[in-house]
PDB file of N, CA and C in Angstrom:
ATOM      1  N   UNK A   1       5.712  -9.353   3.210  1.00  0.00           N
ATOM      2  CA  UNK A   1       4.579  -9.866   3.934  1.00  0.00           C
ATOM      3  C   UNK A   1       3.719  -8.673   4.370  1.00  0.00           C
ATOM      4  N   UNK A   2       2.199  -8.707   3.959  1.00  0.00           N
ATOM      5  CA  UNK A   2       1.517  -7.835   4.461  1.00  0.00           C
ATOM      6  C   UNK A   2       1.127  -7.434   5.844  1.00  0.00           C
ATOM      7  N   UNK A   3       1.491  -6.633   6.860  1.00  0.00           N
ATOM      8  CA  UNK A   3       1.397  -6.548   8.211  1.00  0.00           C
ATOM      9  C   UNK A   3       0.293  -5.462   8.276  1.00  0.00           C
ATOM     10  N   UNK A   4      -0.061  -4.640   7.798  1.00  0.00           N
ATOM     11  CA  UNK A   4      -1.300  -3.814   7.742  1.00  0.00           C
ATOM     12  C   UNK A   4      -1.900  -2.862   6.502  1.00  0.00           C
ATOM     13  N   UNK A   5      -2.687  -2.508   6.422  1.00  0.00           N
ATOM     14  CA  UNK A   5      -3.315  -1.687   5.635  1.00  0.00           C
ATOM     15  C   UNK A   5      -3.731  -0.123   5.818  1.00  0.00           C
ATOM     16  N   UNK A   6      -3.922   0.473   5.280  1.00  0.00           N
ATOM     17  CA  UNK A   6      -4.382   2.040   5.623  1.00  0.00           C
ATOM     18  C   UNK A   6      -5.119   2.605   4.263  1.00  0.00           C
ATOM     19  N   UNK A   7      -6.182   3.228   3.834  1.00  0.00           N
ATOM     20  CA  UNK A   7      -6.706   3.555   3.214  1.00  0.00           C
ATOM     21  C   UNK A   7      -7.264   4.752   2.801  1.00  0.00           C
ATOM     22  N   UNK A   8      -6.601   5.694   2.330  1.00  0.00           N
ATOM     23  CA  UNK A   8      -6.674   7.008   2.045  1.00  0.00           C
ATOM     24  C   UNK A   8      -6.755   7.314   0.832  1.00  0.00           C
ATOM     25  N   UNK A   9      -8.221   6.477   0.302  1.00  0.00           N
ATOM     26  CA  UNK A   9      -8.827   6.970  -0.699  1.00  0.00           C
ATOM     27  C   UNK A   9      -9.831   7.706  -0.484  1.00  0.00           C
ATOM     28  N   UNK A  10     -10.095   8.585  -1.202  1.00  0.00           N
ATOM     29  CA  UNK A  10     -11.418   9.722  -1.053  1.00  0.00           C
ATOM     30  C   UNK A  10     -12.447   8.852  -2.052  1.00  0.00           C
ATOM     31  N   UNK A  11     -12.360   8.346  -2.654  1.00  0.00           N
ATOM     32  CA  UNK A  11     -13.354   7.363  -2.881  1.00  0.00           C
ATOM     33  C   UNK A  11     -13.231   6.338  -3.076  1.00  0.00           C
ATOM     34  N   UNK A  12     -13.749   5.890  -1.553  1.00  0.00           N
ATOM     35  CA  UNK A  12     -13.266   4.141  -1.275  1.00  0.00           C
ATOM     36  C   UNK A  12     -14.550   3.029  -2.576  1.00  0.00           C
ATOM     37  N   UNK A  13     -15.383   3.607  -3.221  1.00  0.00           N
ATOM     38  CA  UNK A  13     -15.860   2.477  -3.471  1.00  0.00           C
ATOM     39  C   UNK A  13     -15.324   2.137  -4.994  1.00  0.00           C
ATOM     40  N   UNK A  14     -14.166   3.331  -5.331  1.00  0.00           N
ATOM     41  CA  UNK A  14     -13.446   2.698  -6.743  1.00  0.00           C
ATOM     42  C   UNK A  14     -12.204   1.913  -6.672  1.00  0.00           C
ATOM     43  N   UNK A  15     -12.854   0.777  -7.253  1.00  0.00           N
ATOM     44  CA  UNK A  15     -11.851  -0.670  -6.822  1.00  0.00           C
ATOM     45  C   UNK A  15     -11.022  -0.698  -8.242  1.00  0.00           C
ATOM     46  N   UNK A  16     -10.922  -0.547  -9.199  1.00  0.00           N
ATOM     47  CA  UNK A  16     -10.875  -0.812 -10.143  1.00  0.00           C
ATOM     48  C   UNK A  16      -8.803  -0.337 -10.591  1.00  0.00           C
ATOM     49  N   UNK A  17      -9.018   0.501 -10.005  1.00  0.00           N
ATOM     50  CA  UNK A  17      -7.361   1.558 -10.321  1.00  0.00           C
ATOM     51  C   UNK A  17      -7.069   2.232  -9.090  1.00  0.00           C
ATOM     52  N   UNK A  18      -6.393   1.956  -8.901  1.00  0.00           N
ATOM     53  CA  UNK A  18      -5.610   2.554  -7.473  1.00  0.00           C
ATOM     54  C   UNK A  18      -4.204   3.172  -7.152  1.00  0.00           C
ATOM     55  N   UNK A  19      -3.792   3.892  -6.325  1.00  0.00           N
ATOM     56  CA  UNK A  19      -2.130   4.032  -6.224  1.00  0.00           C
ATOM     57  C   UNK A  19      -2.125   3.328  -4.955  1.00  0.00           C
ATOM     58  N   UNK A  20      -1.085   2.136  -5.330  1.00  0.00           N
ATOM     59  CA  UNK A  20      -0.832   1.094  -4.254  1.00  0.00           C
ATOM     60  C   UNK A  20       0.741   1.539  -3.763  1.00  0.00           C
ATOM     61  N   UNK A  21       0.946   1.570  -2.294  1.00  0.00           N
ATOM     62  CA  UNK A  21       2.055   2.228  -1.818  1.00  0.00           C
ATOM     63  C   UNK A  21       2.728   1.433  -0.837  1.00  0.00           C
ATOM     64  N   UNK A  22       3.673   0.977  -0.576  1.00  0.00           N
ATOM     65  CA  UNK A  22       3.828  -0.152   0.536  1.00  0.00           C
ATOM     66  C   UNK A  22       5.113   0.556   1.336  1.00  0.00           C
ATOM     67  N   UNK A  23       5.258   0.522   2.351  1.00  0.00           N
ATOM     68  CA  UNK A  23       6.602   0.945   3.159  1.00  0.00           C
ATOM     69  C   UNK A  23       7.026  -0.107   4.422  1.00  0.00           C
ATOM     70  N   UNK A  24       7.874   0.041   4.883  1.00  0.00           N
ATOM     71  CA  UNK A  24       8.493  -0.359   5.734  1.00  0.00           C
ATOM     72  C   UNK A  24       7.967  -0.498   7.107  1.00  0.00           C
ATOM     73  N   UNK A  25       6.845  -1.782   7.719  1.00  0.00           N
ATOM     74  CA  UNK A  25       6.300  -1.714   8.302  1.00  0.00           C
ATOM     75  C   UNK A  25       6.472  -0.952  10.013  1.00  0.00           C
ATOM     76  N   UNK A  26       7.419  -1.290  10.503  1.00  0.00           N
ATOM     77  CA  UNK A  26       8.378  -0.934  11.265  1.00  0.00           C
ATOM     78  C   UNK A  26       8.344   0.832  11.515  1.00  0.00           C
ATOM     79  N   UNK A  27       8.051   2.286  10.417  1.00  0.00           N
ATOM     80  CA  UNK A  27       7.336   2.900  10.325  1.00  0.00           C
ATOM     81  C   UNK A  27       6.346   3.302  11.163  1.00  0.00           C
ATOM     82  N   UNK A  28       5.233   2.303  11.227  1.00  0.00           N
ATOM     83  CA  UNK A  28       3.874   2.444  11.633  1.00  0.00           C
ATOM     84  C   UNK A  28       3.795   2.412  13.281  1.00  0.00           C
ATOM     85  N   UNK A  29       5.246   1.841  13.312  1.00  0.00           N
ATOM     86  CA  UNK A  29       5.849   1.180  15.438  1.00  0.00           C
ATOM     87  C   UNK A  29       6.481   2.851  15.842  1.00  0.00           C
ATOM     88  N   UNK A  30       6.386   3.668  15.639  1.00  0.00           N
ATOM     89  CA  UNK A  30       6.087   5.009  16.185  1.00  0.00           C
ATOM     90  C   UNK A  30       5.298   5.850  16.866  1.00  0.00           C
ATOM     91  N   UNK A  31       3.992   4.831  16.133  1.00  0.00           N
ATOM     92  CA  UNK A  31       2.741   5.764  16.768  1.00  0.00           C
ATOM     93  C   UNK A  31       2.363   5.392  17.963  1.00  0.00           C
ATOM     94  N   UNK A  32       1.728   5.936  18.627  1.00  0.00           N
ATOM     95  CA  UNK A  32       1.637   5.707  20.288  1.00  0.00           C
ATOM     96  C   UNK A  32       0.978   4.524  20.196  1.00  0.00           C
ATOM     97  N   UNK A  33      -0.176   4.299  19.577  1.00  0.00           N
ATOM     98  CA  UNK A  33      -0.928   3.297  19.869  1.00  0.00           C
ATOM     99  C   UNK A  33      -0.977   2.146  19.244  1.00  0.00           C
ATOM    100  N   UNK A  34       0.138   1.762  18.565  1.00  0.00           N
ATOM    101  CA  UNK A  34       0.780   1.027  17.250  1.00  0.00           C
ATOM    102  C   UNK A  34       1.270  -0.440  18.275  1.00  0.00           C
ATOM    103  N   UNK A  35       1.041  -1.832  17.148  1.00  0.00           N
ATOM    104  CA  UNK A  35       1.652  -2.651  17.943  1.00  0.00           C
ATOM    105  C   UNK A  35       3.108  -2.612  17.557  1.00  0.00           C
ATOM    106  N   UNK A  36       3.544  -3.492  18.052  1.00  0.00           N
ATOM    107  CA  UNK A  36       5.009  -3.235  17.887  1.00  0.00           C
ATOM    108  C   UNK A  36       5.287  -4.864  17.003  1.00  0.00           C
ATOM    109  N   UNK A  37       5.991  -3.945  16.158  1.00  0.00           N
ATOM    110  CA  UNK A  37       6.946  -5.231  14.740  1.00  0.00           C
ATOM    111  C   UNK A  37       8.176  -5.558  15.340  1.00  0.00           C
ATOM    112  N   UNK A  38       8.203  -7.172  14.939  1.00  0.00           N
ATOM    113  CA  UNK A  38       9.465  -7.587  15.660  1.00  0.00           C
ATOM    114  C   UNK A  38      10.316  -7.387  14.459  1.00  0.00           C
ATOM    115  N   UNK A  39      11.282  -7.419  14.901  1.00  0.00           N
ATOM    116  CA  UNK A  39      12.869  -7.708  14.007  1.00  0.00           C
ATOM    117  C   UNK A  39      12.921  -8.786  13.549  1.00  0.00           C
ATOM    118  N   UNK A  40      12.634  -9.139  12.154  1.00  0.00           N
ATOM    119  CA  UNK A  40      12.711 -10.419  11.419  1.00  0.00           C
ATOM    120  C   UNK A  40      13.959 -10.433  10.565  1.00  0.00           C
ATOM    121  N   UNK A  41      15.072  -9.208  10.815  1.00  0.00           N
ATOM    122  CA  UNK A  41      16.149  -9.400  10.434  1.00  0.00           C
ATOM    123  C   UNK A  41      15.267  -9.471   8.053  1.00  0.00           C
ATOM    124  N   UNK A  42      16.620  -9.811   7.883  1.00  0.00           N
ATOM    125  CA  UNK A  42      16.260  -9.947   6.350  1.00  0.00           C
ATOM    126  C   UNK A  42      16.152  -8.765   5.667  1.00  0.00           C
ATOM    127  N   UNK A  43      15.361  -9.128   4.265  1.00  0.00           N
ATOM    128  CA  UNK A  43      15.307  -7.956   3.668  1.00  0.00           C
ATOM    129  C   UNK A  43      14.056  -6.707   4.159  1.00  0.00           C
ATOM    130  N   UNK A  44      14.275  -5.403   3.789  1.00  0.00           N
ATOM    131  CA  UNK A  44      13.466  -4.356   4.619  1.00  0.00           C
ATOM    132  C   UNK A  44      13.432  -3.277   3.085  1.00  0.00           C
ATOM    133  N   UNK A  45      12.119  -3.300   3.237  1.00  0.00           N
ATOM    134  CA  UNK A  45      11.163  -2.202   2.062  1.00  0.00           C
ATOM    135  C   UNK A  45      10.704  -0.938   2.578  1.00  0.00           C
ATOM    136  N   UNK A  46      11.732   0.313   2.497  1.00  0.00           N
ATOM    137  CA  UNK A  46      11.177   1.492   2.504  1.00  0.00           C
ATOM    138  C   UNK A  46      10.270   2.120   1.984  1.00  0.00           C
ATOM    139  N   UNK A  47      10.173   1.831   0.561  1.00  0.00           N
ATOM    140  CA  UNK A  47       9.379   2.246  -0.144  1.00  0.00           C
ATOM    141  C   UNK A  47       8.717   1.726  -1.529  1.00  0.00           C
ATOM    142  N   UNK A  48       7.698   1.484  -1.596  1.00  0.00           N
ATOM    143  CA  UNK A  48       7.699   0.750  -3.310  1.00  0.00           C
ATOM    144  C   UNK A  48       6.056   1.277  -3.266  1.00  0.00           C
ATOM    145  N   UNK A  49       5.870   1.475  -5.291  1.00  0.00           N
ATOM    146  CA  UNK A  49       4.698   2.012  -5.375  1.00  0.00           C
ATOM    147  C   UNK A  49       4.158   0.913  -6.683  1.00  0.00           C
ATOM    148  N   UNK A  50       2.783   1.143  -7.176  1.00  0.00           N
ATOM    149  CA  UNK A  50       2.609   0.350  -8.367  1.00  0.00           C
ATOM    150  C   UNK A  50       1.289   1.213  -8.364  1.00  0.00           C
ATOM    151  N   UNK A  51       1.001   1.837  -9.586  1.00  0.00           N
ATOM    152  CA  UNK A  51       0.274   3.143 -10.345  1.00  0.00           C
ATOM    153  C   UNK A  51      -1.025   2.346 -10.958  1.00  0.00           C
ATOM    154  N   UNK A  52      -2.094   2.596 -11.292  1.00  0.00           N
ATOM    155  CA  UNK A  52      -3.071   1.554 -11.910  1.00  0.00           C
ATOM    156  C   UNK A  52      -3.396   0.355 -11.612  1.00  0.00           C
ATOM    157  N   UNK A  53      -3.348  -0.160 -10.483  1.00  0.00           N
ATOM    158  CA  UNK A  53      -3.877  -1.617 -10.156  1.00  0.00           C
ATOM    159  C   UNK A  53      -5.074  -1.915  -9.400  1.00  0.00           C
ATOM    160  N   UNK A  54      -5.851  -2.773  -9.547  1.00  0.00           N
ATOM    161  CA  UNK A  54      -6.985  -2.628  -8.492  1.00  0.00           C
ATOM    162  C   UNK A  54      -6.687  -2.830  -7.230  1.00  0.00           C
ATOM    163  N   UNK A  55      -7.289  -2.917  -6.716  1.00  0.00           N
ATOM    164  CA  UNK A  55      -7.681  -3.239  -5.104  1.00  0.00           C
ATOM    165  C   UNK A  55      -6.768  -4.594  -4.601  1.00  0.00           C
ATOM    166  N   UNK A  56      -7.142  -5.376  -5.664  1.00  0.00           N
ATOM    167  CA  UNK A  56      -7.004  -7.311  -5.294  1.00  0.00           C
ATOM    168  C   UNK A  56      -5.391  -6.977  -5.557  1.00  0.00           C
ATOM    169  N   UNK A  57      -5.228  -6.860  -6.620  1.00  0.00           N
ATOM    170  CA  UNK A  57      -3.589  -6.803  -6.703  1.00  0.00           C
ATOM    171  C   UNK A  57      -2.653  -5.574  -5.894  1.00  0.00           C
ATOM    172  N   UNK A  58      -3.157  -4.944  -5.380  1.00  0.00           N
ATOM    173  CA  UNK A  58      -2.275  -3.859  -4.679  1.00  0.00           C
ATOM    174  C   UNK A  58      -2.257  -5.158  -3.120  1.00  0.00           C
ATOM    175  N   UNK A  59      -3.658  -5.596  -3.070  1.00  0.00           N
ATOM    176  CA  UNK A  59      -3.335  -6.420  -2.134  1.00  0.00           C
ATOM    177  C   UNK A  59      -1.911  -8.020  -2.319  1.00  0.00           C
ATOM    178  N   UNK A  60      -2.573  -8.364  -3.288  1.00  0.00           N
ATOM    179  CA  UNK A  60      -1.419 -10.027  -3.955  1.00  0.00           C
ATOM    180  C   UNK A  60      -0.772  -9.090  -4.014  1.00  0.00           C
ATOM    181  N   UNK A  61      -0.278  -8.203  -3.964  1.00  0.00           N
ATOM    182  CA  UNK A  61       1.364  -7.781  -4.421  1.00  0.00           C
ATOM    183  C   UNK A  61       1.896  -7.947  -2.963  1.00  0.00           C
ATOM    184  N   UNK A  62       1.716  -6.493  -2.119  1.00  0.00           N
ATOM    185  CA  UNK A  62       1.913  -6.272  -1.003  1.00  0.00           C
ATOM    186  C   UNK A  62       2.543  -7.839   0.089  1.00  0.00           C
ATOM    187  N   UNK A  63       1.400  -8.301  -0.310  1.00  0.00           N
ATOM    188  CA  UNK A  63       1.905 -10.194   0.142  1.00  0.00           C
ATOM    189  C   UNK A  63       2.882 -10.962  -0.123  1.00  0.00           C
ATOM    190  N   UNK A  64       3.087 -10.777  -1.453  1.00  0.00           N
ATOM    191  CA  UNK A  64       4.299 -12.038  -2.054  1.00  0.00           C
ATOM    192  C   UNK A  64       5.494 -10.877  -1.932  1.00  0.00           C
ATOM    193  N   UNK A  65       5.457  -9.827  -1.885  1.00  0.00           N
ATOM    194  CA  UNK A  65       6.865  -9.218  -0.986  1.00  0.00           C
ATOM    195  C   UNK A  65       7.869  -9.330  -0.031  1.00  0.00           C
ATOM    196  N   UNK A  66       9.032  -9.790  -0.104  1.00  0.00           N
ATOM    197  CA  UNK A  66       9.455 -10.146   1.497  1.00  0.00           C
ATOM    198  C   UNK A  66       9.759  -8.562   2.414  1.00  0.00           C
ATOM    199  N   UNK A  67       9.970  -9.288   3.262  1.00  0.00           N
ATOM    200  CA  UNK A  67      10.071  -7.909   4.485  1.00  0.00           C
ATOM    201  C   UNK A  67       8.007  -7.737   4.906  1.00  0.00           C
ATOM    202  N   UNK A  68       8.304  -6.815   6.181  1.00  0.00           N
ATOM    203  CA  UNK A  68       7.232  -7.125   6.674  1.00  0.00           C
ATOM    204  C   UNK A  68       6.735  -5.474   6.095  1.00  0.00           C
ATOM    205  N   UNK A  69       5.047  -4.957   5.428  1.00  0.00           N
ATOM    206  CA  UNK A  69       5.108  -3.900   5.042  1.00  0.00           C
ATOM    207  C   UNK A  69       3.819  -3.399   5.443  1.00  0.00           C
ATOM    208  N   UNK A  70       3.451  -2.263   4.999  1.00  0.00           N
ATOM    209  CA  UNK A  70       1.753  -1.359   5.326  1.00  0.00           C
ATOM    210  C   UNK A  70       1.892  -0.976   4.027  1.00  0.00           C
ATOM    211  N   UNK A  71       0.168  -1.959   3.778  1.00  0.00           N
ATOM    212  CA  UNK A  71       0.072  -1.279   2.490  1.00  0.00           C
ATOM    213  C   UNK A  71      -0.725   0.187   2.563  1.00  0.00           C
ATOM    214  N   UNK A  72      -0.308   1.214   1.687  1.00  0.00           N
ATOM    215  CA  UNK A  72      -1.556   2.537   1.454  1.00  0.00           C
ATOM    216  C   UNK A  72      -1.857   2.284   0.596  1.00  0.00           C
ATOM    217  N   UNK A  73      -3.357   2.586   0.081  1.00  0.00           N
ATOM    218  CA  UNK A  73      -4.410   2.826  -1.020  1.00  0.00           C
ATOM    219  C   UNK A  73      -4.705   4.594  -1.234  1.00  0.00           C
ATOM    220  N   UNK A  74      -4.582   4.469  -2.225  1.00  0.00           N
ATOM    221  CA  UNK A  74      -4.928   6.066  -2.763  1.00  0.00           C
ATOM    222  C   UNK A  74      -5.347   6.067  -4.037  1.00  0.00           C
ATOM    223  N   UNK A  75      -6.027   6.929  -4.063  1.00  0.00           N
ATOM    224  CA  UNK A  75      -7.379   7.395  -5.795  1.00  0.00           C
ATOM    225  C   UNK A  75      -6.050   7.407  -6.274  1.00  0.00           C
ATOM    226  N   UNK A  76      -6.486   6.535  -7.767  1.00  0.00           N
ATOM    227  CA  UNK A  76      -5.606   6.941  -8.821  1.00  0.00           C
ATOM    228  C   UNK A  76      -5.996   7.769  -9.393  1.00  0.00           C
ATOM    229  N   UNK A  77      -4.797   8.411  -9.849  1.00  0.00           N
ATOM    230  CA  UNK A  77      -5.694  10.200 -10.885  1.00  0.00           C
ATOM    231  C   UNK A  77      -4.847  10.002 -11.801  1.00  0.00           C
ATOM    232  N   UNK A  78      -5.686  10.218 -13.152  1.00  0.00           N
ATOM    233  CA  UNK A  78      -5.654   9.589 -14.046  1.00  0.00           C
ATOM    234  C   UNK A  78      -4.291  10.451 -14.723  1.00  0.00           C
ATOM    235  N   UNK A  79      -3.202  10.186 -16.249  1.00  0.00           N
ATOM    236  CA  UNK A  79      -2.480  11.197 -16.281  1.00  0.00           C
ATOM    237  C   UNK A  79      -3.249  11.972 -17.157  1.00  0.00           C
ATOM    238  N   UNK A  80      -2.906  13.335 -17.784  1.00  0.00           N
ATOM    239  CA  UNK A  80      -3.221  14.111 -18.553  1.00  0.00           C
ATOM    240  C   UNK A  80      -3.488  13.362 -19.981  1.00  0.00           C
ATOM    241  N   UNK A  81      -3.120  13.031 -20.479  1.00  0.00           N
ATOM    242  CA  UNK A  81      -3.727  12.145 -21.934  1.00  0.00           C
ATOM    243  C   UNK A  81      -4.187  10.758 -21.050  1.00  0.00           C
ATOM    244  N   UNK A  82      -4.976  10.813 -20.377  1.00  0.00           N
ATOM    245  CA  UNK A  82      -5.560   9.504 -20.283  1.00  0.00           C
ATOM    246  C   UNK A  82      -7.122   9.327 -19.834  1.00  0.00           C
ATOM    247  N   UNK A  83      -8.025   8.768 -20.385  1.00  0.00           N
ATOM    248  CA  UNK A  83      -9.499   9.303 -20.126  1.00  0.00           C
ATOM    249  C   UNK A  83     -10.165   8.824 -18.921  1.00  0.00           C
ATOM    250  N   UNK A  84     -10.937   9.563 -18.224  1.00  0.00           N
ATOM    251  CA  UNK A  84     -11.311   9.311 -17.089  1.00  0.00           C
ATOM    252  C   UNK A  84     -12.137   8.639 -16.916  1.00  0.00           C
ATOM    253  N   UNK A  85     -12.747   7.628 -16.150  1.00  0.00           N
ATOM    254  CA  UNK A  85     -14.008   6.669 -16.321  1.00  0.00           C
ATOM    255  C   UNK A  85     -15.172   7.320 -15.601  1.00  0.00           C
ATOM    256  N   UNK A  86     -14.968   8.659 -15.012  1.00  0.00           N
ATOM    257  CA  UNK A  86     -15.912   9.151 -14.494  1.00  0.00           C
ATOM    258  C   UNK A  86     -17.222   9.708 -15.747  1.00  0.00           C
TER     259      UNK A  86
END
């Protein structure tokens, strides 16, 4: 289940390919000014990634996940044999 977002792309207006990153919401209940995640017991996601997806699906993913998570967004960079759309 998606509980928040964070976005640390350097260029937010490329929707197209992304590195979608999701962790363990529970995480984010550290920071001083953070609300606090209850204990829903169940399953719990430290870490999961998915390389090339847009925007919409880093989001539908993040969602149909159980456990409660924060998604990150980050520029996908492209690999070495692969052409850049810039």
């Amino acid at each position: 289940m998606l509980i928040n977002v964070m976005d640390f792309r350097e260029r937010p207006y490329r929707w197209s390919k992304v590195l979608a990153v999701v962790q363990n919401a529970a995480e984010d209940a550290t920071a001083d000014d953070a609300d606090p995640v209850p204990d829903m017991g169940g399953i719990v996601i430290d870490y999961a990634e998915r390389e090339c997806v847009s925007v919409r699906e880093a989001f539908l993913w993040a969602e149909r996940l159980d456990g409660m998570v924060t998604l990150q967004l980050y520029d996908h960079e492209p690999d070495a044999g692969e052409v850049s759309d810039d």
